[in-house]
PDB file of N, CA and C in Angstrom:
ATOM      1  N   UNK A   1      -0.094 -21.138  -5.686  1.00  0.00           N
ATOM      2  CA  UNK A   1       0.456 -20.110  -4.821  1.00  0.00           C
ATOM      3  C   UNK A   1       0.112 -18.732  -5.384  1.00  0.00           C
ATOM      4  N   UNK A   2      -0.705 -18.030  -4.590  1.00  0.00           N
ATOM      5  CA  UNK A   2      -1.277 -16.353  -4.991  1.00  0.00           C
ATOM      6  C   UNK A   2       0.088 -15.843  -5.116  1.00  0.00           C
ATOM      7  N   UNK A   3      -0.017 -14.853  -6.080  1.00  0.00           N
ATOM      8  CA  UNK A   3       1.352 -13.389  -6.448  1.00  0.00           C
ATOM      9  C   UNK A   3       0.761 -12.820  -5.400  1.00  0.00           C
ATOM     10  N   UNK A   4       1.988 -12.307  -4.294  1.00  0.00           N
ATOM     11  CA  UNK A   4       2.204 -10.818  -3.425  1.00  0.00           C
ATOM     12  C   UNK A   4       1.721  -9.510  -4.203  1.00  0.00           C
ATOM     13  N   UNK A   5       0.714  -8.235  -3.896  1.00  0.00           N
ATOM     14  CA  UNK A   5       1.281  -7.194  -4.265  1.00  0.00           C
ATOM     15  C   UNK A   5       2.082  -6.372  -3.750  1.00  0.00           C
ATOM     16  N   UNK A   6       2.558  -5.370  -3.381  1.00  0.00           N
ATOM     17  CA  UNK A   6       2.665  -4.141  -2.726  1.00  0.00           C
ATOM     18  C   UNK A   6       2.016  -2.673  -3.431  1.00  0.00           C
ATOM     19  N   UNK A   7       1.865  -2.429  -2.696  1.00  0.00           N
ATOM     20  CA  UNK A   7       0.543  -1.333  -2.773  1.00  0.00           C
ATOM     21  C   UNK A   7       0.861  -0.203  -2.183  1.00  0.00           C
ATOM     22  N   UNK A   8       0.219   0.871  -2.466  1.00  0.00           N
ATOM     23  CA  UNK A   8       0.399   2.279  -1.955  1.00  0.00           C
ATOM     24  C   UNK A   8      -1.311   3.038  -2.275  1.00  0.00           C
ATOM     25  N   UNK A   9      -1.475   3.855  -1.131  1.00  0.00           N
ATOM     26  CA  UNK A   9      -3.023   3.657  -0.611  1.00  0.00           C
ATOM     27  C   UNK A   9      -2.788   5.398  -0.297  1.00  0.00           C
ATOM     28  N   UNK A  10      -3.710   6.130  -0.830  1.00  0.00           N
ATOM     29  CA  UNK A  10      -3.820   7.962  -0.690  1.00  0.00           C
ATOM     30  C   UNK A  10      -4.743   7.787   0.007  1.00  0.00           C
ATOM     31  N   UNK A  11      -4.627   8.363   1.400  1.00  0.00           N
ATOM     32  CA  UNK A  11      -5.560   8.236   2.730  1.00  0.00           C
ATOM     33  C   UNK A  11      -6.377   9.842   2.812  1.00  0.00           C
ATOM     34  N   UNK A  12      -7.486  10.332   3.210  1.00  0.00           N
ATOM     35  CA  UNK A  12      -8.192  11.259   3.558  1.00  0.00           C
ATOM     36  C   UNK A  12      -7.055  12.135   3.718  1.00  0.00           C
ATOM     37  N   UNK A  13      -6.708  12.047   5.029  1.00  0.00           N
ATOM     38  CA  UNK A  13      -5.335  13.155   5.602  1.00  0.00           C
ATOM     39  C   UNK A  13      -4.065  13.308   4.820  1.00  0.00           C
ATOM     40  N   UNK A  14      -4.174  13.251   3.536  1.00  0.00           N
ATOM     41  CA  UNK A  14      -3.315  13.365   2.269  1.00  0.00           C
ATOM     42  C   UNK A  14      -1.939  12.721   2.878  1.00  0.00           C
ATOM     43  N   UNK A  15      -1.799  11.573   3.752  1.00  0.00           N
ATOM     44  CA  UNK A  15      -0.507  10.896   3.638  1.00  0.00           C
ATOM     45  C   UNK A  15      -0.635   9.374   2.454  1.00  0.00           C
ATOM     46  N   UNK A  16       0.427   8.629   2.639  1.00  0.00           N
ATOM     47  CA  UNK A  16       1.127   7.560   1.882  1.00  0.00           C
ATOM     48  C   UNK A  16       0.909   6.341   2.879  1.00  0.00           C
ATOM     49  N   UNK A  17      -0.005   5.077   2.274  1.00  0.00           N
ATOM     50  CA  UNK A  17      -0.118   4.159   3.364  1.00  0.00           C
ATOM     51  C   UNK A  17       0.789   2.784   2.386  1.00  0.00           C
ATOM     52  N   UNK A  18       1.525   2.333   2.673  1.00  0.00           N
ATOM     53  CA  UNK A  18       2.399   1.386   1.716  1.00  0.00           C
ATOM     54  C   UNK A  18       2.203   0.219   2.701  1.00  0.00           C
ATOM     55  N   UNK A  19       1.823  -0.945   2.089  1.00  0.00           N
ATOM     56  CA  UNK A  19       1.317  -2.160   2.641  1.00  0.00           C
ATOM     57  C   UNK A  19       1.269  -3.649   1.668  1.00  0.00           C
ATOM     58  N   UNK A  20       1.616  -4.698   1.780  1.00  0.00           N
ATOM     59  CA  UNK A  20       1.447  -5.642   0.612  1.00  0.00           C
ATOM     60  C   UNK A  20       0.024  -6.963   0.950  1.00  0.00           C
ATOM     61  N   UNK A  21      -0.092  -7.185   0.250  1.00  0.00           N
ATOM     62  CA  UNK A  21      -1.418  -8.643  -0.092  1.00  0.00           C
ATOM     63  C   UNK A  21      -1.144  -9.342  -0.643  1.00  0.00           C
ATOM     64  N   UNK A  22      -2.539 -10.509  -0.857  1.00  0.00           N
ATOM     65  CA  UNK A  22      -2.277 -11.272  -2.129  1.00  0.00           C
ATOM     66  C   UNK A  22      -3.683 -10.906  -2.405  1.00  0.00           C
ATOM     67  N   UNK A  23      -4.446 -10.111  -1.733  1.00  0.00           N
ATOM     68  CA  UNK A  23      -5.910  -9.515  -2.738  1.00  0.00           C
ATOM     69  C   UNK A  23      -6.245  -8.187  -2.135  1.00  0.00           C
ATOM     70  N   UNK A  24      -5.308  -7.447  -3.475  1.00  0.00           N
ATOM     71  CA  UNK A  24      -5.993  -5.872  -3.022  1.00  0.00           C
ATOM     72  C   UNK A  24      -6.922  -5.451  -2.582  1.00  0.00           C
ATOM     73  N   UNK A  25      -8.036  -5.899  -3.538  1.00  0.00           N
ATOM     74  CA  UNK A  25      -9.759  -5.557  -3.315  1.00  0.00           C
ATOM     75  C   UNK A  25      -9.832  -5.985  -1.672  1.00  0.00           C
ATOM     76  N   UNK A  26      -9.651  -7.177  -1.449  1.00  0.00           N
ATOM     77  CA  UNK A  26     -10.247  -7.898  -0.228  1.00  0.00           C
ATOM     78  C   UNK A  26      -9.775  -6.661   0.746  1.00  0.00           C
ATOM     79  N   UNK A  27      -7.980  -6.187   0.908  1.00  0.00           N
ATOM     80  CA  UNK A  27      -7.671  -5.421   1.744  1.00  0.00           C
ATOM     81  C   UNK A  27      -8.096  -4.304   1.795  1.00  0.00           C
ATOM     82  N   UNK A  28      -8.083  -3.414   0.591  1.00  0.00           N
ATOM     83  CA  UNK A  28      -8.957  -2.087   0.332  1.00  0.00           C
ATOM     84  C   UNK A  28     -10.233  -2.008   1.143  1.00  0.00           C
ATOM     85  N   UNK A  29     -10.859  -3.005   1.087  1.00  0.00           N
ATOM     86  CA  UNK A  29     -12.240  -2.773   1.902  1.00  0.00           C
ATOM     87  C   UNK A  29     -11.910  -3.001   3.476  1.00  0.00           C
ATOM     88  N   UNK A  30     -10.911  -3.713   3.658  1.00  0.00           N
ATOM     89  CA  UNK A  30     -10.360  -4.051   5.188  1.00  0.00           C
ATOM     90  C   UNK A  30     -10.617  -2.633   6.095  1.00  0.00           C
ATOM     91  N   UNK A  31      -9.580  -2.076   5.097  1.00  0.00           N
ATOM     92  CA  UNK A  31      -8.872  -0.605   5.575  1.00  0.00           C
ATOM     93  C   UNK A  31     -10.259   0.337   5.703  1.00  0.00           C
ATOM     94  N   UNK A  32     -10.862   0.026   4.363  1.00  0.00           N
ATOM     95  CA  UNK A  32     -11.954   1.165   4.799  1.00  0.00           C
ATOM     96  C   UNK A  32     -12.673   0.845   5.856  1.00  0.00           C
ATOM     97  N   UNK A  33     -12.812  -0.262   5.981  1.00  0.00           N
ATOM     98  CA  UNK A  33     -13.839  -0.616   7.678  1.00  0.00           C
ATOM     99  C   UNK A  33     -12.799  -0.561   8.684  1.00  0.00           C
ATOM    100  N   UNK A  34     -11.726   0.121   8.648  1.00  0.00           N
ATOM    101  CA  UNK A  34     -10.870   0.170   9.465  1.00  0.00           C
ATOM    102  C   UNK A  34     -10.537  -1.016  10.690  1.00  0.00           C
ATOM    103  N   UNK A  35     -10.126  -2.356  10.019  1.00  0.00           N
ATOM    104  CA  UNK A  35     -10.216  -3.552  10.455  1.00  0.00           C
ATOM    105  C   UNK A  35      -8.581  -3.646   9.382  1.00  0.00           C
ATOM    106  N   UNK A  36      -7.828  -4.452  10.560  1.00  0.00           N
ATOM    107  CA  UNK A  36      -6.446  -4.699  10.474  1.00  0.00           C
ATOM    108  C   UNK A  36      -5.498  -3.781  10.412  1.00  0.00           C
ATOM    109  N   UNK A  37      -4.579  -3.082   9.608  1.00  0.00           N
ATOM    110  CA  UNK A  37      -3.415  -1.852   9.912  1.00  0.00           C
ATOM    111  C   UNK A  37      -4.433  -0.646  10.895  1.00  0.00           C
ATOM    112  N   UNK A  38      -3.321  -1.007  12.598  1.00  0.00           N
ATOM    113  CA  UNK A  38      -3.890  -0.046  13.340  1.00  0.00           C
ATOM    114  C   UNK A  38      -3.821   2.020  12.147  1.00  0.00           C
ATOM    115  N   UNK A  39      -3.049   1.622  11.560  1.00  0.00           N
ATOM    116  CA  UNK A  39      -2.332   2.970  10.876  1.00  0.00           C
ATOM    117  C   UNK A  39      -4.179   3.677  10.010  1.00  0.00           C
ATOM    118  N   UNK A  40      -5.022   2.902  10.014  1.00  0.00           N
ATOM    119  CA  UNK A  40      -6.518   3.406   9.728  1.00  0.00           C
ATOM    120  C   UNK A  40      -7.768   3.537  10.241  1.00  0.00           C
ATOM    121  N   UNK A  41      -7.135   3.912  11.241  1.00  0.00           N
ATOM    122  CA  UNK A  41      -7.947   3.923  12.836  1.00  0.00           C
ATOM    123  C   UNK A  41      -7.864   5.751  12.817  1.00  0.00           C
ATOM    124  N   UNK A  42      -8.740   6.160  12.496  1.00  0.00           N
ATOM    125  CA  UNK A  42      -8.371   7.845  12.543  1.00  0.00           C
ATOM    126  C   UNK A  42      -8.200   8.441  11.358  1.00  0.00           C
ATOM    127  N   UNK A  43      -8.102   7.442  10.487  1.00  0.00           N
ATOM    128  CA  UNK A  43      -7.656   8.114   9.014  1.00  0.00           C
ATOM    129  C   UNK A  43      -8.383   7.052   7.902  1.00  0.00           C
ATOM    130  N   UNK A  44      -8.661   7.289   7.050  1.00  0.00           N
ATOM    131  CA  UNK A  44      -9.669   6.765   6.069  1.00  0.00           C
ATOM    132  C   UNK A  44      -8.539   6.809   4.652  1.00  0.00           C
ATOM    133  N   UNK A  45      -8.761   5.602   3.741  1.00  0.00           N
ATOM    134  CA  UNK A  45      -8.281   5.354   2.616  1.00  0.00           C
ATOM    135  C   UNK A  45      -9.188   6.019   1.661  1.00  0.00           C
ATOM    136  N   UNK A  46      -8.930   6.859   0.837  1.00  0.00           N
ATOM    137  CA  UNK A  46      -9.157   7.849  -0.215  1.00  0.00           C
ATOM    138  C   UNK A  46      -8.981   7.188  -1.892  1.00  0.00           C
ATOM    139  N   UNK A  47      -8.030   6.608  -1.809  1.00  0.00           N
ATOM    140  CA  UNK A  47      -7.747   6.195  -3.446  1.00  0.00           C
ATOM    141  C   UNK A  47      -6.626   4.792  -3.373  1.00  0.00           C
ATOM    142  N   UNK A  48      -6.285   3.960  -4.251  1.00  0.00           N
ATOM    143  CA  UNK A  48      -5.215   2.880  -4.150  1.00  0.00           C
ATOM    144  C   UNK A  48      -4.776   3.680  -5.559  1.00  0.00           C
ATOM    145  N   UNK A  49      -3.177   4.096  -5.037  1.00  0.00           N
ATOM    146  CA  UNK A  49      -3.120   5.075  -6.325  1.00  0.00           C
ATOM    147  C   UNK A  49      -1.240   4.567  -6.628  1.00  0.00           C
ATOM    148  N   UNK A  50      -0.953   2.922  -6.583  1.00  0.00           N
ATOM    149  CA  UNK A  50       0.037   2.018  -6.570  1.00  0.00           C
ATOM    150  C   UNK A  50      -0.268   1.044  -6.520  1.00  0.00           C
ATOM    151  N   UNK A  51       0.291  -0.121  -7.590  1.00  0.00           N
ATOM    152  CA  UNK A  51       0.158  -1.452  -6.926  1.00  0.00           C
ATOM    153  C   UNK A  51       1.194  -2.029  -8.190  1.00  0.00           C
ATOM    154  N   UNK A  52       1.996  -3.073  -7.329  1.00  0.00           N
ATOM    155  CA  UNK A  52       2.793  -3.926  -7.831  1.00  0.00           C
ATOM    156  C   UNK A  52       2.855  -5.424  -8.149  1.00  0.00           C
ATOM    157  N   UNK A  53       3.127  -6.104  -8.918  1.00  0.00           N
ATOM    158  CA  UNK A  53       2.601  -7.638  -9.006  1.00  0.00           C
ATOM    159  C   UNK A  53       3.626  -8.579  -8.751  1.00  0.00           C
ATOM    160  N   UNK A  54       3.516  -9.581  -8.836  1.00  0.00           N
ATOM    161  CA  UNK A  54       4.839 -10.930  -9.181  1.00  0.00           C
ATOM    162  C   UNK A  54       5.394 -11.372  -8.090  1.00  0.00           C
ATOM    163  N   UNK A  55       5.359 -10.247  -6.749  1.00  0.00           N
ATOM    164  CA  UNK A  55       6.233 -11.073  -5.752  1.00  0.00           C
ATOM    165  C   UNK A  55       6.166 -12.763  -4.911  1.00  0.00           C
ATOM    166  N   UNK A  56       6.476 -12.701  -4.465  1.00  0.00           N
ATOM    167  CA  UNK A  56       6.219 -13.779  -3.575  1.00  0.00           C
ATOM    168  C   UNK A  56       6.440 -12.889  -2.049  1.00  0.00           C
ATOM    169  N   UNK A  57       6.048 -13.590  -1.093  1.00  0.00           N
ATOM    170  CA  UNK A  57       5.832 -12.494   0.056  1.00  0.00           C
ATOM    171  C   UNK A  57       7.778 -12.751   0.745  1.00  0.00           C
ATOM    172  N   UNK A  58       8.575 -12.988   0.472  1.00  0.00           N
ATOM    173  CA  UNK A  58       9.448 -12.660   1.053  1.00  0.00           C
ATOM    174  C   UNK A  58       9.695 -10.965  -0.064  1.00  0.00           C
ATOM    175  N   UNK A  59       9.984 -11.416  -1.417  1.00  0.00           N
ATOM    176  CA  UNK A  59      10.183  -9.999  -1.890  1.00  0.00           C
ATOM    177  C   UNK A  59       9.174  -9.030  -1.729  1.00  0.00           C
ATOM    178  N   UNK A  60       7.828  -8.822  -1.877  1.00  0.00           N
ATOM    179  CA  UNK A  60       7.004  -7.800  -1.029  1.00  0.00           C
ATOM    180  C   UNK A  60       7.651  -7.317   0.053  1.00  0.00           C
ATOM    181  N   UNK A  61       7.892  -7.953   0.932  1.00  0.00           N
ATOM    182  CA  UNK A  61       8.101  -7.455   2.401  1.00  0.00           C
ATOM    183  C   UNK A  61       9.352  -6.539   1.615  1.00  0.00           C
ATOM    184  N   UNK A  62      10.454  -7.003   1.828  1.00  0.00           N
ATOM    185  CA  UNK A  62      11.559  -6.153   1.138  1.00  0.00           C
ATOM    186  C   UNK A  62      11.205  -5.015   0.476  1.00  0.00           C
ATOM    187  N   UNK A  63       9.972  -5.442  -0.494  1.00  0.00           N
ATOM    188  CA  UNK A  63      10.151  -3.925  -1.542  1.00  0.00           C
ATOM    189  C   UNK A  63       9.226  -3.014  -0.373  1.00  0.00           C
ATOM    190  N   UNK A  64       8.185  -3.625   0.191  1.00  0.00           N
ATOM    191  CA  UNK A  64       7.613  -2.777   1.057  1.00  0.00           C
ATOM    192  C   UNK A  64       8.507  -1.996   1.889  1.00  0.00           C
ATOM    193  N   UNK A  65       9.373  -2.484   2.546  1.00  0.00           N
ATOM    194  CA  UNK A  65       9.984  -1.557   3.593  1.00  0.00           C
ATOM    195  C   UNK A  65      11.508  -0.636   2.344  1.00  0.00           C
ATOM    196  N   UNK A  66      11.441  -0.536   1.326  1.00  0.00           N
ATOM    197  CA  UNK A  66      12.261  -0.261   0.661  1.00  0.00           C
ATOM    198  C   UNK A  66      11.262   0.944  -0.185  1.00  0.00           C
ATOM    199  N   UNK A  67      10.362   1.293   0.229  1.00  0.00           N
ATOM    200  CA  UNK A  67       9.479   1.921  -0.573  1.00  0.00           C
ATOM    201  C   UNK A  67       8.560   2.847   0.737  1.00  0.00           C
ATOM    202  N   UNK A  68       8.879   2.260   1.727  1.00  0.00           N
ATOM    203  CA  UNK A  68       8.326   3.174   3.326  1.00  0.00           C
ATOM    204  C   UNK A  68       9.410   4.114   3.402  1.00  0.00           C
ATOM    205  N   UNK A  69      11.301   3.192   3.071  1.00  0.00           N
ATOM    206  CA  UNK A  69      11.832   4.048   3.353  1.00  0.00           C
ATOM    207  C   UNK A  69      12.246   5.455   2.539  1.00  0.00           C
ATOM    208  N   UNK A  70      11.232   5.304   1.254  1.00  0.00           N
ATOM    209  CA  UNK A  70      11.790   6.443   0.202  1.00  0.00           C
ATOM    210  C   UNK A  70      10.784   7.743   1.198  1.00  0.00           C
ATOM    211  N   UNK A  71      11.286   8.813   0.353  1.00  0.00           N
ATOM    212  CA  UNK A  71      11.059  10.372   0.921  1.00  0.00           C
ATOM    213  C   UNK A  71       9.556   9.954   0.524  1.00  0.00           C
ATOM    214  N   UNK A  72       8.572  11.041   0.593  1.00  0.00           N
ATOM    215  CA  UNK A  72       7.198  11.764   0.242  1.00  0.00           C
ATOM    216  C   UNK A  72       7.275  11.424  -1.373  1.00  0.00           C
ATOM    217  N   UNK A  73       7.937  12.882  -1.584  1.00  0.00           N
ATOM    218  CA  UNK A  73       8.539  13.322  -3.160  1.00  0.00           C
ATOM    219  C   UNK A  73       8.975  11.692  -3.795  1.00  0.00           C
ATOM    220  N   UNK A  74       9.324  11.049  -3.013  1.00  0.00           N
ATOM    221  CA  UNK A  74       9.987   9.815  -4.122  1.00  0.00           C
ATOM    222  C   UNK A  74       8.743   8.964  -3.976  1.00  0.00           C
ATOM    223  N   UNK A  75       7.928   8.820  -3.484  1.00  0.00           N
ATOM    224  CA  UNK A  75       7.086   8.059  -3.222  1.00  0.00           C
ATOM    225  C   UNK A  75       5.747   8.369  -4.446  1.00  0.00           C
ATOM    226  N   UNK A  76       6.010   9.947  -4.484  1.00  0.00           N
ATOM    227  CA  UNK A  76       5.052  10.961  -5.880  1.00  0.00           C
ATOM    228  C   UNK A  76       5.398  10.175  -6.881  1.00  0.00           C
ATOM    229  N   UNK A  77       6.806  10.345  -6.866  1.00  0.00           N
ATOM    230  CA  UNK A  77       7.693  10.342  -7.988  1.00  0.00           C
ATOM    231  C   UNK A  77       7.731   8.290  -8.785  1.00  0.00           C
ATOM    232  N   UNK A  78       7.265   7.556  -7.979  1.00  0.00           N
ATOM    233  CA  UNK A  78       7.177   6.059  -8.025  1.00  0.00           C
ATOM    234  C   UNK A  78       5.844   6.137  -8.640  1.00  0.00           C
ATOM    235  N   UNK A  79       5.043   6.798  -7.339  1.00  0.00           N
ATOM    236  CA  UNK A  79       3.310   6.400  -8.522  1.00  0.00           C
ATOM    237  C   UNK A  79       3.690   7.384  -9.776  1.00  0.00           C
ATOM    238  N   UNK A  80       3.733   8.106  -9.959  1.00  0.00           N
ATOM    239  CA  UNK A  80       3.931   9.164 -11.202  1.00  0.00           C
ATOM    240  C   UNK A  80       4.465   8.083 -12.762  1.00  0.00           C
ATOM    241  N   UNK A  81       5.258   7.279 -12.299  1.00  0.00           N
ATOM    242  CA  UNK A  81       5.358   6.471 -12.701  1.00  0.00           C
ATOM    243  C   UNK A  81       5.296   5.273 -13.266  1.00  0.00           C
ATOM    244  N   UNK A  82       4.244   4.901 -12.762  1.00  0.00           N
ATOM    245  CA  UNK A  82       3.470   3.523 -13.499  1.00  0.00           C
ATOM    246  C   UNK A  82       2.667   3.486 -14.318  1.00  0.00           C
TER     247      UNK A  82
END
C-alpha cells in the first residue's frame, strides 16, 4: 500500500495550490500539462514548495482540506516551516 502525500504547489499567478497523491513527480507533471485539477487550466505550476508523507488517503484528505482552510500567511507560515 503507497504512503498519501499532501502537497502544496507555488503556481505562476503567485497563489497556493494544496492537493494530495501517492506520486508527486507523476502529479507535478499532470498539472504542468494541465491534465486533471480543473484549478490549472489558466494557471501554470511554478515550484512544489510543500510536501508531506505517511498518510494513508483518508488522513490526506483531512489534512488537505485542513490546510485549504488555513489563511495565505498560515499557509507561508507551514512551508516556512519544514
Amino acid at each position: 500500500m503507497k504512503p498519501w502525500f499532501v502537497y502544496i504547489i507555488h503556481c505562476t499567478d503567485d497563489s497556493l495550490y494544496t492537493g494530495i497523491t501517492t506520486d508527486i513527480e507523476r502529479r507535478y507533471t499532470e498539472h504542468s500539462m494541465q491534465k486533471g485539477a480543473k484549478y490549472f487550466r489558466g494557471r501554470k505550476p511554478k515550484q512544489l514548495v510543500y510536501q508531506e508523507c505517511g498518510h494513508d488517503r483518508s488522513t490526506a484528505s483531512k489534512r488537505e482540506i485542513e490546510i485549504k482552510k488555513l489563511s495565505r500567511a498560515n499557509k507561508l507560515e507551514l512551508i516556512k516551516s519544514q
